[in-house]
C-alpha atoms as a PDB file:
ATOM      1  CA  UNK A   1      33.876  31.908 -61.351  1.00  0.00           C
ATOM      2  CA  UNK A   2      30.173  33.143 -60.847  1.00  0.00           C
ATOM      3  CA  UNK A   3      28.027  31.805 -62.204  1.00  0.00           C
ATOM      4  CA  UNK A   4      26.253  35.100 -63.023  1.00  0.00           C
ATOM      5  CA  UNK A   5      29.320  36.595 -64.700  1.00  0.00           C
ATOM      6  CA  UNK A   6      29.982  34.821 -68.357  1.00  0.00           C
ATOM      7  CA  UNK A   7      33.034  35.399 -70.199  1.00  0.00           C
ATOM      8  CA  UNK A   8      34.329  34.000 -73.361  1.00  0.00           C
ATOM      9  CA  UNK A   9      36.853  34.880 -75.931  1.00  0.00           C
ATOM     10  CA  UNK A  10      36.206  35.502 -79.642  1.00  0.00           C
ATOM     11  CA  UNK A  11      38.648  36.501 -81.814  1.00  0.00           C
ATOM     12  CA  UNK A  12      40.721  38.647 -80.457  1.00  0.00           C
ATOM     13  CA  UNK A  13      37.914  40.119 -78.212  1.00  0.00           C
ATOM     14  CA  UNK A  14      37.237  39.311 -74.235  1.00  0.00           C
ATOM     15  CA  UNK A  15      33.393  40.071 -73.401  1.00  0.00           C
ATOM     16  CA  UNK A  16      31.980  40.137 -70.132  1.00  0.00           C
ATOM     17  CA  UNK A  17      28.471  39.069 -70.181  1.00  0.00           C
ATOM     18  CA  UNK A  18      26.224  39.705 -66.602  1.00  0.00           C
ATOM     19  CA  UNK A  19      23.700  36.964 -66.824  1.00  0.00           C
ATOM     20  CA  UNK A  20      21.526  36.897 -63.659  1.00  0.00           C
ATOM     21  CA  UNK A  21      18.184  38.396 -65.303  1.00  0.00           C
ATOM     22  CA  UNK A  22      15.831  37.033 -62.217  1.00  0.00           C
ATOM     23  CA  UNK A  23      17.620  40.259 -60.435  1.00  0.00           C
ATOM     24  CA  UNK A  24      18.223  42.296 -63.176  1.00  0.00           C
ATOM     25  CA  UNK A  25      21.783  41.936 -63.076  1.00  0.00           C
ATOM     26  CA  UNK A  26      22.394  43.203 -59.563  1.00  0.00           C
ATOM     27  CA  UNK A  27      26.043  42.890 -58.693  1.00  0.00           C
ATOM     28  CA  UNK A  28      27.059  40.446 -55.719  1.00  0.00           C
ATOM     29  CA  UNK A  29      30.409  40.322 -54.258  1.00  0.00           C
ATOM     30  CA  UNK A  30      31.233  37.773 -56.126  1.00  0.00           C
ATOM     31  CA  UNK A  31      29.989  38.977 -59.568  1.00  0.00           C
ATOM     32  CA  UNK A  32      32.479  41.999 -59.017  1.00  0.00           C
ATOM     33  CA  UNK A  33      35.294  39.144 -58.433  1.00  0.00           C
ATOM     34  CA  UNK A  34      34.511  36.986 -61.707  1.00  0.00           C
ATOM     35  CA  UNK A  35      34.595  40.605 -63.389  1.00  0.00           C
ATOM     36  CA  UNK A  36      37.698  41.908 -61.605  1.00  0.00           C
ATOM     37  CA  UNK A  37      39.745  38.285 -62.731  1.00  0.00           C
ATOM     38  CA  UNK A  38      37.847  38.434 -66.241  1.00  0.00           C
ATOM     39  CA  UNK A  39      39.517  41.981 -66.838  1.00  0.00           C
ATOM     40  CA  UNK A  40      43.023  41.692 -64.560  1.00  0.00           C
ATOM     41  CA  UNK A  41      43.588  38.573 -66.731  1.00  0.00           C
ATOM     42  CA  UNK A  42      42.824  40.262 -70.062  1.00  0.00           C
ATOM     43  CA  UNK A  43      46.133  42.244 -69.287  1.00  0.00           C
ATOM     44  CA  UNK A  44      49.022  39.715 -69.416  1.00  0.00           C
ATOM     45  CA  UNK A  45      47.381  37.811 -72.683  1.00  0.00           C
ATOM     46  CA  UNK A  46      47.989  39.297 -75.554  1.00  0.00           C
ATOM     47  CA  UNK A  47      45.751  37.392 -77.792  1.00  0.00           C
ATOM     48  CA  UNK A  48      42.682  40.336 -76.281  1.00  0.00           C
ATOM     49  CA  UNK A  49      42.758  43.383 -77.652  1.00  0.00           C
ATOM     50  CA  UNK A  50      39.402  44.462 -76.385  1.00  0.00           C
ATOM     51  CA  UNK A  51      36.830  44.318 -73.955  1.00  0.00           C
ATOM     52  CA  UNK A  52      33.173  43.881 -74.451  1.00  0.00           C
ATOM     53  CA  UNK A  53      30.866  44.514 -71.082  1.00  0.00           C
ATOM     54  CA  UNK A  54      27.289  43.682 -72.054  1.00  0.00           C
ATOM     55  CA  UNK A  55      24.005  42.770 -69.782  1.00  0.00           C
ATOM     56  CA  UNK A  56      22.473  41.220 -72.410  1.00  0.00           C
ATOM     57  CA  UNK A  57      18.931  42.317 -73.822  1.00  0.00           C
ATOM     58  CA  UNK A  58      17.066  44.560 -71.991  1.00  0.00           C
ATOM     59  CA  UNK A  59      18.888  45.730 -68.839  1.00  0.00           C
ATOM     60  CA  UNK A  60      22.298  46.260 -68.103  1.00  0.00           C
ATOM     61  CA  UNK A  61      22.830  46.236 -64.087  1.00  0.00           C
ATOM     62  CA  UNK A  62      20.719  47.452 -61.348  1.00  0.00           C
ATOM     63  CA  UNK A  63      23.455  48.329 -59.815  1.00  0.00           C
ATOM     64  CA  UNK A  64      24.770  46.530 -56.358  1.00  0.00           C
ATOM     65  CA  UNK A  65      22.932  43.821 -55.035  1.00  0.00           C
ATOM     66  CA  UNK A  66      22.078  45.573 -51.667  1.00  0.00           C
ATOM     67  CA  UNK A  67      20.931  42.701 -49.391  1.00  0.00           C
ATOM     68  CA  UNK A  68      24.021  41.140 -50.623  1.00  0.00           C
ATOM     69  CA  UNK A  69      26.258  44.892 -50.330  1.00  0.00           C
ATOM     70  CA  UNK A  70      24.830  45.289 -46.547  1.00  0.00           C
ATOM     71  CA  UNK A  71      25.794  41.867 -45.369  1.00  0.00           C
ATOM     72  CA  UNK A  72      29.702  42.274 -46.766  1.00  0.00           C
ATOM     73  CA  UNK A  73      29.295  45.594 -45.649  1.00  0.00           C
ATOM     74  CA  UNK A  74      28.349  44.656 -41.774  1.00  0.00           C
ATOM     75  CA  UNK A  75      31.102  45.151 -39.369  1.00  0.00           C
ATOM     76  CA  UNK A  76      33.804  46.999 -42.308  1.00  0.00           C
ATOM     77  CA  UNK A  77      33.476  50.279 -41.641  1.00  0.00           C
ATOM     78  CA  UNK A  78      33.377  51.134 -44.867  1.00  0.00           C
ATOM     79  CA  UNK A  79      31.934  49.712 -48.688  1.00  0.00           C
ATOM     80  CA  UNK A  80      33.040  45.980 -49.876  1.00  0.00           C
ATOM     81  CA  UNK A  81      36.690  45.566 -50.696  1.00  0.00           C
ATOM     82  CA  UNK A  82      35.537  43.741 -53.753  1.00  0.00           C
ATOM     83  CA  UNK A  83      33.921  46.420 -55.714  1.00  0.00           C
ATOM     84  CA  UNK A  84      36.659  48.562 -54.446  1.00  0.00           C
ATOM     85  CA  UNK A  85      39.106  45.801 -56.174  1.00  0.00           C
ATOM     86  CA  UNK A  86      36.793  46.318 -58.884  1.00  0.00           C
ATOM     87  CA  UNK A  87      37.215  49.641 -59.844  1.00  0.00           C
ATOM     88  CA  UNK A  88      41.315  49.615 -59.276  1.00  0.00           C
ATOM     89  CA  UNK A  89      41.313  47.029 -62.193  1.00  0.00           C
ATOM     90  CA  UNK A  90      39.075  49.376 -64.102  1.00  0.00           C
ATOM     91  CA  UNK A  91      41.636  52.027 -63.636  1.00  0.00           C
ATOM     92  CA  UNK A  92      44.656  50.045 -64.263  1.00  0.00           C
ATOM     93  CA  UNK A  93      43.524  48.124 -67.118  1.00  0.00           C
ATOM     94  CA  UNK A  94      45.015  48.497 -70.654  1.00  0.00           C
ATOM     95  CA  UNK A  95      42.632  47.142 -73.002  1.00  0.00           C
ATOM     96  CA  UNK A  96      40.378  49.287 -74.589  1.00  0.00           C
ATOM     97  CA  UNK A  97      36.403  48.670 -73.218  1.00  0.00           C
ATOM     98  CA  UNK A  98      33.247  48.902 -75.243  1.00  0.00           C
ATOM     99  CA  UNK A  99      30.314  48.990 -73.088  1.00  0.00           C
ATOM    100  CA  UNK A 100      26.594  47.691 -74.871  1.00  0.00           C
ATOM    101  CA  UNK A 101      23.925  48.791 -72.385  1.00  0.00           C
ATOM    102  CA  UNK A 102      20.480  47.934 -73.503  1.00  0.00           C
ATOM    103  CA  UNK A 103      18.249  48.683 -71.089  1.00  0.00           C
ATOM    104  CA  UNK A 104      18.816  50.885 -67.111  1.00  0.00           C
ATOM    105  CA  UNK A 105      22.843  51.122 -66.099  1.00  0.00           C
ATOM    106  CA  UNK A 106      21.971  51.919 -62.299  1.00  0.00           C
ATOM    107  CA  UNK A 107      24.519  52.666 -60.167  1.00  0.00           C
ATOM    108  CA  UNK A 108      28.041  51.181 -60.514  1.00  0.00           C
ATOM    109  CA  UNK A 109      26.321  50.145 -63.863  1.00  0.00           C
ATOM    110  CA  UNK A 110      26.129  53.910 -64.598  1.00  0.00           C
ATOM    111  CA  UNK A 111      29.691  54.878 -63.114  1.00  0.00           C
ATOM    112  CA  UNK A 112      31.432  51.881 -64.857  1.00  0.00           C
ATOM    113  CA  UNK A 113      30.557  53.500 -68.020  1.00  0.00           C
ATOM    114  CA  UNK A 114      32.777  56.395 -67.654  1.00  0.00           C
ATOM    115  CA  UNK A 115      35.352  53.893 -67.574  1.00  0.00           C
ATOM    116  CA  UNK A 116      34.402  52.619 -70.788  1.00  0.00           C
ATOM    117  CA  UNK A 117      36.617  53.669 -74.275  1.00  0.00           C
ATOM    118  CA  UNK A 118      33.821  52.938 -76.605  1.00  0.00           C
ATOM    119  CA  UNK A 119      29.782  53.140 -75.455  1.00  0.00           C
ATOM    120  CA  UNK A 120      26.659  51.544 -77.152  1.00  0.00           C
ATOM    121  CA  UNK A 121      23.327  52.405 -76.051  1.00  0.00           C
ATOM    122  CA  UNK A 122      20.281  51.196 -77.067  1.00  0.00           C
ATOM    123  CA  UNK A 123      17.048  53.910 -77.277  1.00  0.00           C
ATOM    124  CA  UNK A 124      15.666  52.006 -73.851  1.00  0.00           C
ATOM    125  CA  UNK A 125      18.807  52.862 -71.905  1.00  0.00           C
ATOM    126  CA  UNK A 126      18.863  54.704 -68.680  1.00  0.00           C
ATOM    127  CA  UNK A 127      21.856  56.114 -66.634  1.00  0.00           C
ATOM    128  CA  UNK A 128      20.910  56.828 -62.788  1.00  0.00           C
ATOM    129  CA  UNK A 129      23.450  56.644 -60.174  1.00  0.00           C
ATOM    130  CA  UNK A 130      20.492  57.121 -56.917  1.00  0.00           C
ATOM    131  CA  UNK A 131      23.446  57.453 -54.361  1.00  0.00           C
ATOM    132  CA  UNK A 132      21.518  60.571 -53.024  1.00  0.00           C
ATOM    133  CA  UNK A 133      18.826  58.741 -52.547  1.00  0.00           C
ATOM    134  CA  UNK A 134      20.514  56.410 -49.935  1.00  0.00           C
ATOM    135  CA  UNK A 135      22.377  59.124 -48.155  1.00  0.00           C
ATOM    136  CA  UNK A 136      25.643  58.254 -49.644  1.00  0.00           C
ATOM    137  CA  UNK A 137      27.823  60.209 -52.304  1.00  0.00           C
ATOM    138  CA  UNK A 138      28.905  59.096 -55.709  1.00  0.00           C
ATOM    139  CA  UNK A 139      31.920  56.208 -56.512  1.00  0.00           C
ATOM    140  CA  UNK A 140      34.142  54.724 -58.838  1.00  0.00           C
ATOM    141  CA  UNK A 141      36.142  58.516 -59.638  1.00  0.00           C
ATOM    142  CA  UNK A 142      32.696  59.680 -60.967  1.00  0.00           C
ATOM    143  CA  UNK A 143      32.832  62.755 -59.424  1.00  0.00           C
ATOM    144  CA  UNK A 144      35.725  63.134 -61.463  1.00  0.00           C
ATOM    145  CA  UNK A 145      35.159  61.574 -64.592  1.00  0.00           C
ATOM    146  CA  UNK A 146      31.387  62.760 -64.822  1.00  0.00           C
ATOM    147  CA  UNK A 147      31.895  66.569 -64.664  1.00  0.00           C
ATOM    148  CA  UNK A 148      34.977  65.938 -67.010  1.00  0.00           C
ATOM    149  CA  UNK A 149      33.169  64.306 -69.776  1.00  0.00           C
ATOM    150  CA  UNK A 150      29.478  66.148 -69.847  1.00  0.00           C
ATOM    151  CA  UNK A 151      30.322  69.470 -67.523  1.00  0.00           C
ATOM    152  CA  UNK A 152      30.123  70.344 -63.709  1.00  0.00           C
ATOM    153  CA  UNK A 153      25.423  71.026 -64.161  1.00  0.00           C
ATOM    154  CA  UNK A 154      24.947  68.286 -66.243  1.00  0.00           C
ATOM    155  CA  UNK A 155      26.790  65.889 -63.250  1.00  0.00           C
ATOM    156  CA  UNK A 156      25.319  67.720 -60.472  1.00  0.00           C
ATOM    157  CA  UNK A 157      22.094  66.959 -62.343  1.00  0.00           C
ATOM    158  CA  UNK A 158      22.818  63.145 -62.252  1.00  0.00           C
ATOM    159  CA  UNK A 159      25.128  62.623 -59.180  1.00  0.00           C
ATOM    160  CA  UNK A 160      23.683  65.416 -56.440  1.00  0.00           C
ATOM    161  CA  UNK A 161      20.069  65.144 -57.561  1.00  0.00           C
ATOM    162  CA  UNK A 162      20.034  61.789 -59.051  1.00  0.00           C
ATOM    163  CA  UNK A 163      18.314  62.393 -62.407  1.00  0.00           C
ATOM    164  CA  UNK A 164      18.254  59.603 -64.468  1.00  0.00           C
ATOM    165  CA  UNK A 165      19.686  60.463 -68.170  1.00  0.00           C
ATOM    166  CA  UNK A 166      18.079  58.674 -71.321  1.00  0.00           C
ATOM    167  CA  UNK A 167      20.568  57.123 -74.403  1.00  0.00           C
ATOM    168  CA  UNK A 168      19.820  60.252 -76.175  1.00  0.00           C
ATOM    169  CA  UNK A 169      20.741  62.862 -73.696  1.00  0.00           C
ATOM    170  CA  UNK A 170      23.378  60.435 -72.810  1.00  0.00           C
ATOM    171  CA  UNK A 171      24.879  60.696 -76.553  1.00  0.00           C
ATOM    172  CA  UNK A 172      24.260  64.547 -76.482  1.00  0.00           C
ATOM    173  CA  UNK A 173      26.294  64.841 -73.291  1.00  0.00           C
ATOM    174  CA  UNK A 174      29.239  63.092 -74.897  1.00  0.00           C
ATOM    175  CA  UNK A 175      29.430  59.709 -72.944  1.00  0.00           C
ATOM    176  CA  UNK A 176      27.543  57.346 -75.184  1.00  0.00           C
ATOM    177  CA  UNK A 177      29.246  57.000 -79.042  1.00  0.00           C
ATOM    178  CA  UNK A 178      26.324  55.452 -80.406  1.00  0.00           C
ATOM    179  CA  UNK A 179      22.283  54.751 -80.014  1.00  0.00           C
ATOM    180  CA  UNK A 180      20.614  51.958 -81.376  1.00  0.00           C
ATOM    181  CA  UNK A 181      17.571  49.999 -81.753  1.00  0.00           C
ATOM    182  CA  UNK A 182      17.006  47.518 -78.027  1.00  0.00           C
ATOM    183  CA  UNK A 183      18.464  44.318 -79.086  1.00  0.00           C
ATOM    184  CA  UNK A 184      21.414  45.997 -81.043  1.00  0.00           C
ATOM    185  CA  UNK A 185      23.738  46.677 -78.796  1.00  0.00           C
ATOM    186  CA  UNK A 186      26.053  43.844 -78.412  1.00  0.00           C
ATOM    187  CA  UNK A 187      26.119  43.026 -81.909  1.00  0.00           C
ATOM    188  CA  UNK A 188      27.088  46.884 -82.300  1.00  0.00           C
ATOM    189  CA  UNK A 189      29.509  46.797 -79.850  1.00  0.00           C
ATOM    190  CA  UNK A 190      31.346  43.235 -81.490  1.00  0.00           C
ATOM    191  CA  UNK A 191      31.662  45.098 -84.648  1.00  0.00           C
ATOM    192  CA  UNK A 192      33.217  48.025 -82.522  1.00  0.00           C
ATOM    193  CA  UNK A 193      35.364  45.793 -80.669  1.00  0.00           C
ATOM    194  CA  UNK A 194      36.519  44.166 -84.305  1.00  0.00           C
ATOM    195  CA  UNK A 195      37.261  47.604 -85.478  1.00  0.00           C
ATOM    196  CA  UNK A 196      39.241  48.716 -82.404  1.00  0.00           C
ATOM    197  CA  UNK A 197      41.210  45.215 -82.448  1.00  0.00           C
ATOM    198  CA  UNK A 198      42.327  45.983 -86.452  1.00  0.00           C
ATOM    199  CA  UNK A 199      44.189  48.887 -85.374  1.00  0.00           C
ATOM    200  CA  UNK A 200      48.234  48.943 -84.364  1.00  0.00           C
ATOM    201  CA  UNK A 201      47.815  47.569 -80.528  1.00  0.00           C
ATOM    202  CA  UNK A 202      50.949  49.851 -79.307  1.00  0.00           C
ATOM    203  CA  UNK A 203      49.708  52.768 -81.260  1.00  0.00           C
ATOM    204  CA  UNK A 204      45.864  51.770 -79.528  1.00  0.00           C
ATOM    205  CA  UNK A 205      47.236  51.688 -76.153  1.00  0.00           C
ATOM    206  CA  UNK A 206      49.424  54.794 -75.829  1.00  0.00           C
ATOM    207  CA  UNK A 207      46.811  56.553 -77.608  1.00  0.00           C
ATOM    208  CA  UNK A 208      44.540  55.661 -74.833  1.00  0.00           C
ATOM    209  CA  UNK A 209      46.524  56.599 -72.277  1.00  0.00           C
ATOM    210  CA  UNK A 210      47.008  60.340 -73.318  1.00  0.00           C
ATOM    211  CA  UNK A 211      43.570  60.386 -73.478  1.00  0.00           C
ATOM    212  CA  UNK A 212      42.720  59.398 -69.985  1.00  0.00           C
ATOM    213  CA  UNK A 213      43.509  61.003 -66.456  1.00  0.00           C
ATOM    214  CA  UNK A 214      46.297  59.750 -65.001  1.00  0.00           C
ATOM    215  CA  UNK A 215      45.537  55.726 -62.969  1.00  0.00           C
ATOM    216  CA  UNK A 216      47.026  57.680 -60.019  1.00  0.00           C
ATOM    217  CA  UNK A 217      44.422  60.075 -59.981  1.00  0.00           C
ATOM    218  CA  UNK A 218      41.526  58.310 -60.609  1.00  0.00           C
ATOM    219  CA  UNK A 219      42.432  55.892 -57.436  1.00  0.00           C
ATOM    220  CA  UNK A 220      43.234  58.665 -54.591  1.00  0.00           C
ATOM    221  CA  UNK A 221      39.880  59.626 -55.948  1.00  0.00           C
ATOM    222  CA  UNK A 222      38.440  56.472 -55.392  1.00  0.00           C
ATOM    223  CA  UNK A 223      39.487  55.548 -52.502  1.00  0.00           C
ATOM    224  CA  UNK A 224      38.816  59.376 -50.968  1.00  0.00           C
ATOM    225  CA  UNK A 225      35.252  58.429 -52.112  1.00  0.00           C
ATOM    226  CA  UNK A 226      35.210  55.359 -50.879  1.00  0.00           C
ATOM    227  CA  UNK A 227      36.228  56.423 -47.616  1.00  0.00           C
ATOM    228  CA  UNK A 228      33.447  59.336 -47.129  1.00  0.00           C
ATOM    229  CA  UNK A 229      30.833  56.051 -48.605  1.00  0.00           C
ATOM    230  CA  UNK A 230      31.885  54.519 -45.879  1.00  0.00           C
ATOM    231  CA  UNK A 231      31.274  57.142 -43.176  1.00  0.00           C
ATOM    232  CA  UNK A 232      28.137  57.715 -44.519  1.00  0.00           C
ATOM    233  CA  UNK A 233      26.977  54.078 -44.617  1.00  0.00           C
ATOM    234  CA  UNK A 234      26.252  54.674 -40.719  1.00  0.00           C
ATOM    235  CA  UNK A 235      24.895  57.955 -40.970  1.00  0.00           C
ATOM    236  CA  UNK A 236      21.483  58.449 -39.838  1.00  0.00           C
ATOM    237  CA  UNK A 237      20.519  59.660 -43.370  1.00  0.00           C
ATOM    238  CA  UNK A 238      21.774  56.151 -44.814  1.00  0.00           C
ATOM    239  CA  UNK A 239      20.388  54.098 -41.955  1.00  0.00           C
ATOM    240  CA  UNK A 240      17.364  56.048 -42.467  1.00  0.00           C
ATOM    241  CA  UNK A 241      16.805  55.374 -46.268  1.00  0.00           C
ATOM    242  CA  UNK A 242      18.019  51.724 -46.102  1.00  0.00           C
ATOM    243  CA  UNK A 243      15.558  50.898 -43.595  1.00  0.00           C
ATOM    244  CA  UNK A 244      12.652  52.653 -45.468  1.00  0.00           C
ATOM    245  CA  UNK A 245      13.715  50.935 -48.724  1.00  0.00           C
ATOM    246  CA  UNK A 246      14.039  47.072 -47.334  1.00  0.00           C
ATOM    247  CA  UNK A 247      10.826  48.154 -45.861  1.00  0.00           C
ATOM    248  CA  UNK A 248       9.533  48.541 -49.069  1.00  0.00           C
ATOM    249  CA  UNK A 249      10.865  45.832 -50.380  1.00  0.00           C
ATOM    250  CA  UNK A 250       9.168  43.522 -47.992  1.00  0.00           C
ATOM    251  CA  UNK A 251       5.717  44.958 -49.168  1.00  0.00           C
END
């Protein structure tokens, strides 16, 4: 298991700690399998009730590691299988998730959050998925989730123009349950967790499942937008803003 990806089990709670703070979390291929194994093997134990995804204090993910992203990319076609693998579990998965983000959720940071039962923000939180940015189009069924849960101009605000949205606009929108002091967020989201886990665990999971588009849904539309990422990965809008941000980078 990465290194970068911690996970332990308390009580009756799985929680998913990123821990690589030198790179503010940025997600390697094989963060997004230690994740992906950490969550598919939550499902056959029933001793987990609950999920807990936290960055820790002060940033949540920057989103994908791109040197690492461009590399798995090279020669595919199309985006990394892994966070692809990634997002199936999140769809298929049957444990309720509470998300603490305490600090910027950038990019699949942002879009995993609309797979997320329960969120925690703290008042330094950001959502930005920059997709636009980079000449590529939005993931992980958030063009479907995101217009579902805050409205069709509030997403085209943050997946077409690629406005960031603070914890408090966030909660106003409808997609963060709680905002909190920085520091607060995974202790908030335990006692969430511990709250979720007293409840009837049959009752918790049907429940859930009414409430949430259909798993075969939310995959055609991931892998239909996984698909068009991957056409535009070579388009000379991507190449084009790749190069100009390594550039950068190399400043």
């Amino acid at each position: 298991m990465s290194g970068h990806v911690i996970v332990t089990d308390e009580d009756a709670t799985r929680v998913i700690t990123l821990r690589r703070p030198e790179k503010k979390n940025a997600i390697t291929q094989e963060m997004y399998t230690a994740i992906t194994n950490a969550i598919d093997t939550a499902q056959y134990n029933p001793a987990v009730r609950c999920i807990v995804i936290t960055g820790g204090s002060g940033v949540f993910t920057a989103g994908n590691d791109l040197d690492d992203f461009i590399k798995a990319s090279e020669g595919l076609g199309s985006r990394p299988l892994n966070g692809v693998k990634f997002l199936h579990s999140l769809v298929h998965n049957a444990k309720p998730i509470v998300a603490a983000i305490d600090g910027p959720a950038v990019g699949i940071g942002a879009t995993m959050v609309f797979h997320c039962d329960y969120v925690l923000a703290s008042t330094t939180a950001t959502f930005s998925t920059p997709f636009i940015h980079l000449g590529l189009v939005p993931e992980g069924a958030s063009s479907l989730l995101v217009p579902h849960s805050m409205g069709y101009q509030r997403a085209f605000s943050m997946l077409v123009m690629g406005r960031p949205v603070t914890a408090e606009e966030a909660q106003i929108a409808g997609f963060v349950n709680e905002v909190v002091p920085p520091g607060h967020t995974e202790v908030e989201a335990r006692k969430a967790a511990r709250d979720i886990c007293a409840l009837p665990a049959e009752a918790v999971a049907l429940s859930r499942k009414l409430l949430r588009p259909p798993a075969d849904e939310l995959v055609r539309r991931i892998d239909q937008e996984s698909h068009i990422f991957g056409e535009r990965m070579t388009s000379p809008e991507a190449v084009a803003a790749f190069r100009a941000f390594f550039s950068r980078k190399k400043r």
